[in-house]
PDB file of N, CA and C in Angstrom:
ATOM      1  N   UNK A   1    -170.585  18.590 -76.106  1.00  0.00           N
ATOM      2  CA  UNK A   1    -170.957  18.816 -77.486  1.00  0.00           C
ATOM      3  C   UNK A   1    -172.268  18.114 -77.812  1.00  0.00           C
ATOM      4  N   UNK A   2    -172.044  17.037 -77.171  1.00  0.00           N
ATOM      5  CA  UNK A   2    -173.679  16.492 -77.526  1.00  0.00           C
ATOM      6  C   UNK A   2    -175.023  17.209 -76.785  1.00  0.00           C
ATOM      7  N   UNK A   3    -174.673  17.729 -75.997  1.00  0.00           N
ATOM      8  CA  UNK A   3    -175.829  18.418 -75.104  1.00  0.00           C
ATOM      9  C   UNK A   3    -175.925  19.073 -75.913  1.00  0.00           C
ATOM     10  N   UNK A   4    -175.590  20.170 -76.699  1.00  0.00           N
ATOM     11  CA  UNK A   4    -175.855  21.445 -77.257  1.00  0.00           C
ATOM     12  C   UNK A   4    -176.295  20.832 -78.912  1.00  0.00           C
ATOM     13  N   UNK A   5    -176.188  19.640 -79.343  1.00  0.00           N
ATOM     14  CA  UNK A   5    -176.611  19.116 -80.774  1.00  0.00           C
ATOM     15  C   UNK A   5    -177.921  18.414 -80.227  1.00  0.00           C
ATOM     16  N   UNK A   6    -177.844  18.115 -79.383  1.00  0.00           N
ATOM     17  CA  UNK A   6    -179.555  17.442 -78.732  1.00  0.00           C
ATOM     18  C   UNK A   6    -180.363  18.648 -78.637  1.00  0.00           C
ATOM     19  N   UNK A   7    -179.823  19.521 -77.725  1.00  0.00           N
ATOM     20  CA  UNK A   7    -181.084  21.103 -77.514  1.00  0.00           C
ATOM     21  C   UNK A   7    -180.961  21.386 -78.758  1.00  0.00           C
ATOM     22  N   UNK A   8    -179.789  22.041 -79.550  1.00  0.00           N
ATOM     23  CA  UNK A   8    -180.032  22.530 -80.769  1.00  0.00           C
ATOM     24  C   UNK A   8    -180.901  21.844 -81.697  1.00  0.00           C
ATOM     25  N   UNK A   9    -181.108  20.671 -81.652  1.00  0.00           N
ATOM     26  CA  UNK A   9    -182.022  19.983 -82.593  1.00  0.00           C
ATOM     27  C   UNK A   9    -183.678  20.341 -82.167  1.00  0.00           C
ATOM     28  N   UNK A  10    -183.621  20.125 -80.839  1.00  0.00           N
ATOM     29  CA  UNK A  10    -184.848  20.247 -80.230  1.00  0.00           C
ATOM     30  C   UNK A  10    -185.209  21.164 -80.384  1.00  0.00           C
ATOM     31  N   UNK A  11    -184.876  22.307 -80.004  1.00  0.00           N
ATOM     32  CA  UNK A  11    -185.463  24.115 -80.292  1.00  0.00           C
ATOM     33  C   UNK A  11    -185.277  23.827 -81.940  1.00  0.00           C
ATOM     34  N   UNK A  12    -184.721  23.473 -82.738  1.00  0.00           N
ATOM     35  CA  UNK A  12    -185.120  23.442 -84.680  1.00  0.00           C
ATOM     36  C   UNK A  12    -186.102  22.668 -84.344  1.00  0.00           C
ATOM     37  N   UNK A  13    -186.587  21.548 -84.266  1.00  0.00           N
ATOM     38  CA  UNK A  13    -188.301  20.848 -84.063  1.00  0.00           C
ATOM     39  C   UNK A  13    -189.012  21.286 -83.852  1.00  0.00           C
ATOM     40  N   UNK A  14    -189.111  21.716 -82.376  1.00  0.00           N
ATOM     41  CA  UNK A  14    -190.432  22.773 -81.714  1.00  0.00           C
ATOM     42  C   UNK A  14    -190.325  23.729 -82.551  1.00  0.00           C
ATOM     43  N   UNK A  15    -189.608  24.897 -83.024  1.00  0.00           N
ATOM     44  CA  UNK A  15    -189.838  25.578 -83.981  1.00  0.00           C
ATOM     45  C   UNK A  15    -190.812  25.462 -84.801  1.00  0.00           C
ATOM     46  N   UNK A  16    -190.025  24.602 -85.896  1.00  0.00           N
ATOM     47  CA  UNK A  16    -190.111  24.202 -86.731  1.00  0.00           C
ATOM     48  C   UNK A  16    -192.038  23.407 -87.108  1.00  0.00           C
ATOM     49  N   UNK A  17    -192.092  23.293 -85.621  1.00  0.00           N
ATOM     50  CA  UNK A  17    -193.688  22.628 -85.584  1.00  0.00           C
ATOM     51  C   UNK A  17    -194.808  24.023 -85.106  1.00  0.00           C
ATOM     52  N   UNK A  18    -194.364  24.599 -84.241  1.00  0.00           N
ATOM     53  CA  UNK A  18    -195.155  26.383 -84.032  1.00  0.00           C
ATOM     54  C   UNK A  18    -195.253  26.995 -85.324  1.00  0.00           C
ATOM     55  N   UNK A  19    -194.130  26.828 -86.279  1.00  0.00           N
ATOM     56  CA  UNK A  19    -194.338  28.156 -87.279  1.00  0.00           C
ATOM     57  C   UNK A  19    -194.876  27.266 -88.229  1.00  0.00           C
ATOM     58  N   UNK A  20    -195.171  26.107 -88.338  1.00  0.00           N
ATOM     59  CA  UNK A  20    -196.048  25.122 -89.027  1.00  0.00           C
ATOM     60  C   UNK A  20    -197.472  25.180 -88.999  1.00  0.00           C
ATOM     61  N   UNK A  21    -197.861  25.637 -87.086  1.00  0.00           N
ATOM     62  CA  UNK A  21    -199.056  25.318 -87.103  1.00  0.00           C
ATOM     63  C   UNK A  21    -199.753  26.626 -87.322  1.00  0.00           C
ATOM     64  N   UNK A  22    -199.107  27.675 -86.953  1.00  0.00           N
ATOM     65  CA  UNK A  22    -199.238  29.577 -87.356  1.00  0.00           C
ATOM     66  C   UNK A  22    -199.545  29.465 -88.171  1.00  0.00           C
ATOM     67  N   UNK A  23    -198.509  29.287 -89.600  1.00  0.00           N
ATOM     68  CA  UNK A  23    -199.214  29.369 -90.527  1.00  0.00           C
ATOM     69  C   UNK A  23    -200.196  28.626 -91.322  1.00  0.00           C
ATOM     70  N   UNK A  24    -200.943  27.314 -90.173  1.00  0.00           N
ATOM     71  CA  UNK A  24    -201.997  26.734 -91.009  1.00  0.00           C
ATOM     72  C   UNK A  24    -201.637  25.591 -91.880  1.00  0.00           C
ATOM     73  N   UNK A  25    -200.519  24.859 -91.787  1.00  0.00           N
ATOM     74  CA  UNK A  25    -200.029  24.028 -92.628  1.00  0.00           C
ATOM     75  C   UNK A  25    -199.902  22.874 -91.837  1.00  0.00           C
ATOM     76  N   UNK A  26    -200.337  22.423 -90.292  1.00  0.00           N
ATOM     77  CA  UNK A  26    -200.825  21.647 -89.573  1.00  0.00           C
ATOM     78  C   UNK A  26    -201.890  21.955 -88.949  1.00  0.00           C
ATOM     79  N   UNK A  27    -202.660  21.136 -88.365  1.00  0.00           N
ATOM     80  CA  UNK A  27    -203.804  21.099 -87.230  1.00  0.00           C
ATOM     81  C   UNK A  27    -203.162  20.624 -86.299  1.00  0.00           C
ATOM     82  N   UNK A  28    -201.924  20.562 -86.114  1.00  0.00           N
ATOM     83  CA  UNK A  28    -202.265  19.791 -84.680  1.00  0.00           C
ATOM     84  C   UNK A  28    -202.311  20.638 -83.383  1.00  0.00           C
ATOM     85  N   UNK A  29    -202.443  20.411 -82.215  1.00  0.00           N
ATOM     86  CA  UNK A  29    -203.213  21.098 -81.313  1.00  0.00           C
ATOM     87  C   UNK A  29    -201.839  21.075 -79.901  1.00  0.00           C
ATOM     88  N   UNK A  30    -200.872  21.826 -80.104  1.00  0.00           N
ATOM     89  CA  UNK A  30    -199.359  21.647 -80.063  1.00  0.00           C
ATOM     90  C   UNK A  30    -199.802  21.917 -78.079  1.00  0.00           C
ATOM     91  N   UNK A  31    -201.116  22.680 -77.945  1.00  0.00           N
ATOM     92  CA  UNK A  31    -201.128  22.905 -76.185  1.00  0.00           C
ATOM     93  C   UNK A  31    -201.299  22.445 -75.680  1.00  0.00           C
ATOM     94  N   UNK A  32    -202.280  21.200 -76.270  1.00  0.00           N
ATOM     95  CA  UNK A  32    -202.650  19.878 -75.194  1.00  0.00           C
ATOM     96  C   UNK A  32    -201.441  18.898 -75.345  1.00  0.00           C
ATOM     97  N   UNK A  33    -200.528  18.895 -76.534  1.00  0.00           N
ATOM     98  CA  UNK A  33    -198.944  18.018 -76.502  1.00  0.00           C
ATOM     99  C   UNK A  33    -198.015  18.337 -75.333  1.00  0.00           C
ATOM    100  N   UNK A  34    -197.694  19.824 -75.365  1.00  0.00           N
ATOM    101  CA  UNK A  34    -196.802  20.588 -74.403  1.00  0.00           C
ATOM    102  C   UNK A  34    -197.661  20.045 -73.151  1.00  0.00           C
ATOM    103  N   UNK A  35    -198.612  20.490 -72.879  1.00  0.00           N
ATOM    104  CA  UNK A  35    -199.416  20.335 -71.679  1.00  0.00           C
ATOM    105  C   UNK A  35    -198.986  18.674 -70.751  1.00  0.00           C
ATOM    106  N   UNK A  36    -199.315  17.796 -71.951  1.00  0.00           N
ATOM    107  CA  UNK A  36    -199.404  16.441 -71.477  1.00  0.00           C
ATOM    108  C   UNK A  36    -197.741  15.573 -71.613  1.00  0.00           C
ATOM    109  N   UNK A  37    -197.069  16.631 -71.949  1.00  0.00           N
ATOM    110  CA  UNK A  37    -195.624  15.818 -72.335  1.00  0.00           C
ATOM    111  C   UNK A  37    -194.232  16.584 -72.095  1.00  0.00           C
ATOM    112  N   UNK A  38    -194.910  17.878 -71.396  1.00  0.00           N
ATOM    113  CA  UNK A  38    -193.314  18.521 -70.517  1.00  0.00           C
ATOM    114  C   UNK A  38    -192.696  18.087 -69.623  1.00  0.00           C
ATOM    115  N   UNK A  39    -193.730  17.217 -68.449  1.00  0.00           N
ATOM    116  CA  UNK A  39    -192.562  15.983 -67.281  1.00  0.00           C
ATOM    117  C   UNK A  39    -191.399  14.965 -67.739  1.00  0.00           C
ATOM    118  N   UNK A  40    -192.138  15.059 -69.249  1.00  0.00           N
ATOM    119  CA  UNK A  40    -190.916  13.952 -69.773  1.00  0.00           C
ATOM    120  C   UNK A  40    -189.330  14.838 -69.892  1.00  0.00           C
ATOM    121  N   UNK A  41    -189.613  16.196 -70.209  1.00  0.00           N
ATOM    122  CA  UNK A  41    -188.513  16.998 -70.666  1.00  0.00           C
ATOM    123  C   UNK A  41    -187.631  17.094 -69.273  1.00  0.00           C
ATOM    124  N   UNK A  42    -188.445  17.265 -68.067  1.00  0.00           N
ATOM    125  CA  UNK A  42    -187.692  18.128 -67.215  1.00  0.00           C
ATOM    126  C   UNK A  42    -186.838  16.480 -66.449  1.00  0.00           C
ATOM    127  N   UNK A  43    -187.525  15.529 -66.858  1.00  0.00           N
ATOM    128  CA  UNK A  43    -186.805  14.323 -66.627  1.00  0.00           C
ATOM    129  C   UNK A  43    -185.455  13.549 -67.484  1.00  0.00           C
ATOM    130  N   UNK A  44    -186.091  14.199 -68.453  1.00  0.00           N
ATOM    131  CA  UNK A  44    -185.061  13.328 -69.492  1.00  0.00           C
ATOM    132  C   UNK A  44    -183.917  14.123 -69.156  1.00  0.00           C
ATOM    133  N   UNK A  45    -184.182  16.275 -68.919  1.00  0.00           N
ATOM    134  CA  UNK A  45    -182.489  16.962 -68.374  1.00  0.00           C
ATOM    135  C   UNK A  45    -182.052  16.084 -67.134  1.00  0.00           C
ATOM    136  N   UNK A  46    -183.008  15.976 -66.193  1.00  0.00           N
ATOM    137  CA  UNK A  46    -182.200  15.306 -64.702  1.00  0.00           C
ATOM    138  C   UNK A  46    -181.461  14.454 -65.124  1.00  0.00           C
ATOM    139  N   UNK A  47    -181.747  13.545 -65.659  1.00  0.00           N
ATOM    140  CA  UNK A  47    -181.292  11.842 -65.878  1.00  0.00           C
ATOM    141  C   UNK A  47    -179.456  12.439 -66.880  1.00  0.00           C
ATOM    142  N   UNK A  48    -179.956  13.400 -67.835  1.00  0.00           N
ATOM    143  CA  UNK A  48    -178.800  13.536 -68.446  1.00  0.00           C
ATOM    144  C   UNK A  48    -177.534  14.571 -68.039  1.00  0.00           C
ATOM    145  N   UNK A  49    -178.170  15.187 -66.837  1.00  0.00           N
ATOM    146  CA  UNK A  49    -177.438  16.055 -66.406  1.00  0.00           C
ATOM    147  C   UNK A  49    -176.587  15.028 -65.168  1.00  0.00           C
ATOM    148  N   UNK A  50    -177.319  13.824 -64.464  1.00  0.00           N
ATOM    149  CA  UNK A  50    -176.348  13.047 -63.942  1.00  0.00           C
ATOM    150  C   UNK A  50    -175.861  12.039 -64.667  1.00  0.00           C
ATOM    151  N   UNK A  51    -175.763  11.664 -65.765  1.00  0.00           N
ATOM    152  CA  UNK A  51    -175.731  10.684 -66.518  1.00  0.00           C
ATOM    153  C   UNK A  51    -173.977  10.965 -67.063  1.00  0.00           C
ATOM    154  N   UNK A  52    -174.089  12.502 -67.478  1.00  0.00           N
ATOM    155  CA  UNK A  52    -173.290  13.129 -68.388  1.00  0.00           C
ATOM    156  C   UNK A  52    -172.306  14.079 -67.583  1.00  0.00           C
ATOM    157  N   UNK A  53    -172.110  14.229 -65.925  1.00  0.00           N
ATOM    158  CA  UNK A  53    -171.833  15.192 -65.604  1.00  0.00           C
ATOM    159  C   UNK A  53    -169.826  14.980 -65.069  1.00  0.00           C
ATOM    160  N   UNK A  54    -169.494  15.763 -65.631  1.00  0.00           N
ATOM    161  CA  UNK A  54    -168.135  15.757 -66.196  1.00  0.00           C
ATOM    162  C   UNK A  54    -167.195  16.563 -65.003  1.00  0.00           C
ATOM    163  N   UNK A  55    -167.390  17.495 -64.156  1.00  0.00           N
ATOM    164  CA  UNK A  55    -166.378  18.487 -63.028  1.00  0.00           C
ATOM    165  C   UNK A  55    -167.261  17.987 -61.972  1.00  0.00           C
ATOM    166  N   UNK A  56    -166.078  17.327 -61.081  1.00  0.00           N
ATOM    167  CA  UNK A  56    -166.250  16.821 -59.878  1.00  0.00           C
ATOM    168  C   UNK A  56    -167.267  17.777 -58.670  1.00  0.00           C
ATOM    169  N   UNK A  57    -167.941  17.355 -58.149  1.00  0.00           N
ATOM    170  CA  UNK A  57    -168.307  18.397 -57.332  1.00  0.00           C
ATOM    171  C   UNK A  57    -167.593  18.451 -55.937  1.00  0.00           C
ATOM    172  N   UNK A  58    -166.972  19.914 -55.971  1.00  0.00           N
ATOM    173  CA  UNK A  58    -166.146  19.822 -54.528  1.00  0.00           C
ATOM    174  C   UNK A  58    -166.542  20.476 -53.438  1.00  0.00           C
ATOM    175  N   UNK A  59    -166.396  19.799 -52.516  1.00  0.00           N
ATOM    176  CA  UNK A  59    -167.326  20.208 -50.586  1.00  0.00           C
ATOM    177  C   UNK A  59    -166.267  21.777 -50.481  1.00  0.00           C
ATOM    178  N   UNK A  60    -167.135  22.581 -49.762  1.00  0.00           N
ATOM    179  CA  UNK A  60    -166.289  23.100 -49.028  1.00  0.00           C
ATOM    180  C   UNK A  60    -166.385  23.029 -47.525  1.00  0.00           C
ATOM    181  N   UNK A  61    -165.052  23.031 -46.897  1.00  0.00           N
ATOM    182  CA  UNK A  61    -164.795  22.860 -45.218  1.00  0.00           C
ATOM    183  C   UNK A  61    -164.730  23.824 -44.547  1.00  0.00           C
TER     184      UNK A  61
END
């Protein structure tokens, strides 16, 4: 449940900041952000995907 209230929040932000800057009601320059700050994303899933991970993983023989 918390995974899906963390993304769900996150996709309302990023949203929420694109249809901000579309229509001109920010400057900020959202390609050089994404650009310089997506390693953090694909790190912060690893860390929480072992952090948080709940069904055993089973070998097969």
């Amino acid at each position: 449940m918390h995974y899906r209230l963390t993304s769900g929040l996150f996709l309302i932000v990023m949203s929420g900041m694109f249809l901000r800057n579309n229509l001109g009601l920010s400057r900020i320059d959202l390609g050089d952000g994404i650009a310089a700050w997506w390693p953090l994303l694909v790190i912060w899933a690893g860390v929480h995907q072992l952090m948080w991970r709940r069904k055993p993983v089973l070998a097969i023989n």
